[in-house]
N, C-alpha and C. Protein backbone atom coordinates (compact mmCIF):
# COMPACT_ATOMS: atom_id res chain seq x y z
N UNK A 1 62.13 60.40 154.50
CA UNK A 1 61.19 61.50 154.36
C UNK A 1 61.77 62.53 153.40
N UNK A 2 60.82 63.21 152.29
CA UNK A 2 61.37 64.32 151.41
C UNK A 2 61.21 65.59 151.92
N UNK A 3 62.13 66.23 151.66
CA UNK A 3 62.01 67.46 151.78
C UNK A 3 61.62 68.38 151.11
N UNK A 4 60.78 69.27 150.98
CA UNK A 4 60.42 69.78 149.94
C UNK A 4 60.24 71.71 150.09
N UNK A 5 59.96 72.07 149.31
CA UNK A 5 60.13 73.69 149.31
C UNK A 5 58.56 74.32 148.80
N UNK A 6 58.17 75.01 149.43
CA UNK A 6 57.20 75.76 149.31
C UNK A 6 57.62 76.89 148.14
N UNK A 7 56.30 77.33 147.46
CA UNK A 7 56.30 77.86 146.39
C UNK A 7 56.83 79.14 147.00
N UNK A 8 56.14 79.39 148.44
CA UNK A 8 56.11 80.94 148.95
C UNK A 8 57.10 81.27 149.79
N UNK A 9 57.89 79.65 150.03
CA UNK A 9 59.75 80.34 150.43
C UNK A 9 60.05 81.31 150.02
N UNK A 10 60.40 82.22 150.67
CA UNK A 10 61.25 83.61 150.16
C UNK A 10 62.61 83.44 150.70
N UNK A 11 63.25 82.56 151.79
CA UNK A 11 64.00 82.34 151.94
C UNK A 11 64.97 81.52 152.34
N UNK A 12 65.68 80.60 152.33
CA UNK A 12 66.78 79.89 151.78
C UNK A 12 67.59 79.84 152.71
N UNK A 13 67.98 78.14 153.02
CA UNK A 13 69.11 77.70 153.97
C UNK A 13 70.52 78.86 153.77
N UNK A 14 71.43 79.08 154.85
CA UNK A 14 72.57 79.96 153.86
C UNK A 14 73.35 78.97 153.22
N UNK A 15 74.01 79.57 152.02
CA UNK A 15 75.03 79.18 151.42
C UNK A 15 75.76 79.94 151.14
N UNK A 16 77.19 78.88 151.28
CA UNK A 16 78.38 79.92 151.39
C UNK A 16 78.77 80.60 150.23
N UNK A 17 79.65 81.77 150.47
CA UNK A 17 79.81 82.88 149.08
C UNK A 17 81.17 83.94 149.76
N UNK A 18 82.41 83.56 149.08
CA UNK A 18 82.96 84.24 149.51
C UNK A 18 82.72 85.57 149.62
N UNK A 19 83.44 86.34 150.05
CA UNK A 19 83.83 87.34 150.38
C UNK A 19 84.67 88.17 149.94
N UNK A 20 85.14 89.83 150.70
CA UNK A 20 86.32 90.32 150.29
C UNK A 20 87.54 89.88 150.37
N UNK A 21 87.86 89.43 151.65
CA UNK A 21 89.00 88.85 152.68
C UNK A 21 89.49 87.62 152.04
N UNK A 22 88.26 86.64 151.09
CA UNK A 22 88.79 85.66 150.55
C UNK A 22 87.98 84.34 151.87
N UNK A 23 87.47 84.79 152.89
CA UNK A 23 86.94 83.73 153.62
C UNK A 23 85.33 83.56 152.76
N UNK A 24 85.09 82.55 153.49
CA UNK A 24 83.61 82.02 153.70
C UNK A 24 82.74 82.50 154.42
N UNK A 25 81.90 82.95 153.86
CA UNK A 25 80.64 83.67 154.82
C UNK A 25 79.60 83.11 153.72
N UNK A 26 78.24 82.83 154.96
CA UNK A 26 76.97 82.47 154.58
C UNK A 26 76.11 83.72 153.98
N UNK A 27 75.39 83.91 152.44
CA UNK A 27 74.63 84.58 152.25
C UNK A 27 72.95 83.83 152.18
N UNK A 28 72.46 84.03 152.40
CA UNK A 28 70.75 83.81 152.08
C UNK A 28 70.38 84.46 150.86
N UNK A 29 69.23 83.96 150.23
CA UNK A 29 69.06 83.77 148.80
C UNK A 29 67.43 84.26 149.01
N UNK A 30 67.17 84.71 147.96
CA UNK A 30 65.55 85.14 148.07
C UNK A 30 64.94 83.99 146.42
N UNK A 31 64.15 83.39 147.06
CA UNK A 31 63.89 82.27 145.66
C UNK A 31 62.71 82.23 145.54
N UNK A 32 62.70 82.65 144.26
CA UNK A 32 61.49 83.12 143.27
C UNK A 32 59.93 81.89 143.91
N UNK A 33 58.71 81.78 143.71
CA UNK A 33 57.81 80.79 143.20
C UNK A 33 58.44 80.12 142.16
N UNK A 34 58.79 80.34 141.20
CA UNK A 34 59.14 79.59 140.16
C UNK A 34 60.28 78.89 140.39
N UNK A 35 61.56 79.41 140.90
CA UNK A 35 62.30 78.84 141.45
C UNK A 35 62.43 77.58 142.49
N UNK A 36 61.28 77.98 143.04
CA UNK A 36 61.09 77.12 144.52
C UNK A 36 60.46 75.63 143.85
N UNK A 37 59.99 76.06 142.91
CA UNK A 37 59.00 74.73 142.02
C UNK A 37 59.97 74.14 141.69
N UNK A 38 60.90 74.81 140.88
CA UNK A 38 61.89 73.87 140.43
C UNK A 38 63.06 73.12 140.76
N UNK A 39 63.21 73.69 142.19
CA UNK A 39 64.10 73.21 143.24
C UNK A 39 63.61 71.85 143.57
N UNK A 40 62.49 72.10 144.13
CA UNK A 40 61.26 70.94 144.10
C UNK A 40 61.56 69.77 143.48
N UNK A 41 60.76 70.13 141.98
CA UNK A 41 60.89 69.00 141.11
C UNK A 41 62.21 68.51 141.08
N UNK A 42 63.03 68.78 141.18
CA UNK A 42 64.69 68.67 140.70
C UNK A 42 64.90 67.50 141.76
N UNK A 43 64.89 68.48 142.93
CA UNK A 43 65.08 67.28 144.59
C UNK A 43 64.60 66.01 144.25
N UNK A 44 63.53 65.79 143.79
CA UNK A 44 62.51 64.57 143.60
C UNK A 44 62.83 64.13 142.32
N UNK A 45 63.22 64.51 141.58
CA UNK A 45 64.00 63.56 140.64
C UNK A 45 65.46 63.28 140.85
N UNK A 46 66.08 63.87 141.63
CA UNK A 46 67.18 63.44 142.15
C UNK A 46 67.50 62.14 143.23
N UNK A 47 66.25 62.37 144.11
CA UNK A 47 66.38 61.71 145.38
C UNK A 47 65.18 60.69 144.29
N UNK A 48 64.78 60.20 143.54
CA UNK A 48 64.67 59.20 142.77
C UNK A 48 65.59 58.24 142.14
N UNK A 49 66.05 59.12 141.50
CA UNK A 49 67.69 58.21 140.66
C UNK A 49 68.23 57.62 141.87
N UNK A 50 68.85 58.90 143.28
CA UNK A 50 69.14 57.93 144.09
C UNK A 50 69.15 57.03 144.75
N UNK A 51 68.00 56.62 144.54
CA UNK A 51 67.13 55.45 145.49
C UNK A 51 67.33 54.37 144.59
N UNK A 52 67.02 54.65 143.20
CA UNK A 52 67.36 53.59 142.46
C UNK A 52 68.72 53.04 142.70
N UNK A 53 69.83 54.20 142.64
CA UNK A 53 71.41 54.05 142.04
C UNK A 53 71.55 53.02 143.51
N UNK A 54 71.09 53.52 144.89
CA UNK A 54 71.60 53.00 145.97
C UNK A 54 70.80 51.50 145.82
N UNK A 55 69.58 51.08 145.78
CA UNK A 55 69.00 49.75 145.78
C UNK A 55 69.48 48.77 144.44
N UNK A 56 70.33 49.62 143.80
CA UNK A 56 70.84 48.16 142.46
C UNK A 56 70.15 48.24 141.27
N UNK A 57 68.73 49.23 141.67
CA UNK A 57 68.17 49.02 140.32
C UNK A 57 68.57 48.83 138.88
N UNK A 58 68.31 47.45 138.64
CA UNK A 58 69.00 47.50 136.80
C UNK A 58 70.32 47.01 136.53
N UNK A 59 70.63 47.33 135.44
CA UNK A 59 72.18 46.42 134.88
C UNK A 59 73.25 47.64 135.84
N UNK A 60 74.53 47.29 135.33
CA UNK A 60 75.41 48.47 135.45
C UNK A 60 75.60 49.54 134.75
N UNK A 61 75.33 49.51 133.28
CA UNK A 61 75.31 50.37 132.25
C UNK A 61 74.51 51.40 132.70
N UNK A 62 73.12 50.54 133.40
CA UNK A 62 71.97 51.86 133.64
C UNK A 62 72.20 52.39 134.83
N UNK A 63 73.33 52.05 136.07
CA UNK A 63 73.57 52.34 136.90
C UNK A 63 74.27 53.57 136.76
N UNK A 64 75.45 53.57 135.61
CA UNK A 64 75.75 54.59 135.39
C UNK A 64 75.34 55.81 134.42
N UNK A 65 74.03 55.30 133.98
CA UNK A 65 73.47 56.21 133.21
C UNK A 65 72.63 56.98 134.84
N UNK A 66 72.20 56.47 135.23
CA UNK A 66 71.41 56.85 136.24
C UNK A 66 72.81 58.27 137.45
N UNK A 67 73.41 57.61 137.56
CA UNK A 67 74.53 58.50 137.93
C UNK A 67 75.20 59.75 137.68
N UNK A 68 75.14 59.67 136.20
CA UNK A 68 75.67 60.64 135.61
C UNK A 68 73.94 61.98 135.68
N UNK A 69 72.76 61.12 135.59
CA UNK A 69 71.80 62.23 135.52
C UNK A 69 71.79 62.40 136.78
N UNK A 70 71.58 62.25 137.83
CA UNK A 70 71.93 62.38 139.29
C UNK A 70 72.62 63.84 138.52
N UNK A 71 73.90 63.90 138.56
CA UNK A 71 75.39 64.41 138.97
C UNK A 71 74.49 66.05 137.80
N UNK A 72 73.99 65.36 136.82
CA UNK A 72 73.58 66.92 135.93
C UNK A 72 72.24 67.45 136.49
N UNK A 73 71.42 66.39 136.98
CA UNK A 73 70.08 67.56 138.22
C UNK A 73 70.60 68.18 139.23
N UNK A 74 71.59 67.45 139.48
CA UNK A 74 72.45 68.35 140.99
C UNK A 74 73.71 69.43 140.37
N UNK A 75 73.51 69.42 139.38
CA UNK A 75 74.23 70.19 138.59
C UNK A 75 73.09 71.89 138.19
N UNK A 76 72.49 71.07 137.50
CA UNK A 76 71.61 72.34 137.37
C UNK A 76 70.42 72.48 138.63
N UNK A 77 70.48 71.72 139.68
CA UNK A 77 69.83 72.14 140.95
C UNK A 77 70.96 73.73 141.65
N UNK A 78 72.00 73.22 141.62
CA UNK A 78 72.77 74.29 141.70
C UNK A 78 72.74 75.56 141.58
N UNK A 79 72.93 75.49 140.06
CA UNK A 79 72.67 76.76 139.14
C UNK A 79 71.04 77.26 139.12
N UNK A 80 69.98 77.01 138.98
CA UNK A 80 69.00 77.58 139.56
C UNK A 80 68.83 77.99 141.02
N UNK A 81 69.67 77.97 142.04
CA UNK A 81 70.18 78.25 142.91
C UNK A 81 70.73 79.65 143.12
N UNK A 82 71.83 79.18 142.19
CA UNK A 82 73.09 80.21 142.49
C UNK A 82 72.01 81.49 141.80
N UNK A 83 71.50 81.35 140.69
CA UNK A 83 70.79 82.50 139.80
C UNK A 83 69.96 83.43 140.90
N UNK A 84 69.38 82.60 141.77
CA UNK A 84 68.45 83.57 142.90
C UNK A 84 69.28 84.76 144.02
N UNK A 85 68.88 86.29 143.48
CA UNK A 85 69.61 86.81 144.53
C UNK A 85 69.62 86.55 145.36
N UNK A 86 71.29 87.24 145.87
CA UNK A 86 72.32 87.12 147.42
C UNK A 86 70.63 88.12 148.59
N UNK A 87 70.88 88.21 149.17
CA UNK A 87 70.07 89.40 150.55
C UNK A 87 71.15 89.88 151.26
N UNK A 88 71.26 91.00 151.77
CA UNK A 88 72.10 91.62 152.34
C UNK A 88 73.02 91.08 153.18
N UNK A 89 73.76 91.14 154.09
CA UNK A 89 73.91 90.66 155.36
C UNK A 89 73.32 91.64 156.37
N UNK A 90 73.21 91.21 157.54
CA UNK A 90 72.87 92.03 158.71
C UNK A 90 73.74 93.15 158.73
N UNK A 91 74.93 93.29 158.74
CA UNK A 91 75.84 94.18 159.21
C UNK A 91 75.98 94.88 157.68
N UNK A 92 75.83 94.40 156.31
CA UNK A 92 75.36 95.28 155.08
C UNK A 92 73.80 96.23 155.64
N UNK A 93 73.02 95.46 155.58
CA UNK A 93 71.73 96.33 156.35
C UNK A 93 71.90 97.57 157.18
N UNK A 94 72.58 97.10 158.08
CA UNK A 94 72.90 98.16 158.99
C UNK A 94 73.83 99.50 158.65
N UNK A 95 74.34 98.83 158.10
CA UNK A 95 75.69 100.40 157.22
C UNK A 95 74.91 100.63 155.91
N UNK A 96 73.88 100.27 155.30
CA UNK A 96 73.20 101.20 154.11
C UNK A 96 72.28 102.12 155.01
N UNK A 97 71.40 101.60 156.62
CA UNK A 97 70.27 102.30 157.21
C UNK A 97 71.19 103.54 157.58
N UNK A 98 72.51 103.41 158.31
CA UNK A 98 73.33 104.15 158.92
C UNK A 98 74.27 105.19 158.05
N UNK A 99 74.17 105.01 157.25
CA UNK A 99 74.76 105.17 155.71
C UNK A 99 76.54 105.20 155.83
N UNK A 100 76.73 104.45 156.65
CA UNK A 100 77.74 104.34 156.44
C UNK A 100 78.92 103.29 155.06
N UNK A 101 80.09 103.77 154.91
CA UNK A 101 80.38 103.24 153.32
C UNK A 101 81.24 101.86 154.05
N UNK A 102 81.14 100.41 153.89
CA UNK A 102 81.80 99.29 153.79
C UNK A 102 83.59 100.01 153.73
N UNK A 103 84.21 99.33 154.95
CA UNK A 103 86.25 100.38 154.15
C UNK A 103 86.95 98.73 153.89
């Protein structure tokens, strides 16, 4: 089954983004209509190649042609990604309402 993204997602599995401390913490992403389309299309040409790459489709040559475009849609699936602003965190939210300054 595909998964797919609505145009009118505004918001986004978390992904991780460091921090001050140097750990891992999850931010949420606010992603455009346009964005969300292209997440879309991207998934579905990705999870295409893969279906091919995994069932044999074709010689080997095209196996690894097929691979390498895989590796650059999930490449620039990424980066249209990463481009969509961070959203606050909860505890950011709360110290801008409170006005308190992050130490």
């Amino acid at each position: 089954m595909a998964a797919s993204i609505s145009p009118t997602l505004l918001f986004s599995t978390a992904a991780p983004a460091a921090s001050e401390e140097g750990t891992r913490i999850h931010r949420r992403r606010r992603i455009t209509p346009e964005a969300g389309r292209a997440l879309e299309k991207l998934g579905h040409a990705v999870e295409y190649l893969s279906a091919d790459f995994v069932h044999g489709v074709g010689s080997v040559s095209s196996q690894r042609e097929r691979l390498a475009a895989v590796r650059m849609l999930m490449q620039l699936n990424r980066e249209i990604y990463e481009e969509c602003p961070e959203l606050p965190t909860l505890k950011e939210r709360y110290r801008s309402l409170l006005g308190v300054r992050a130490t």
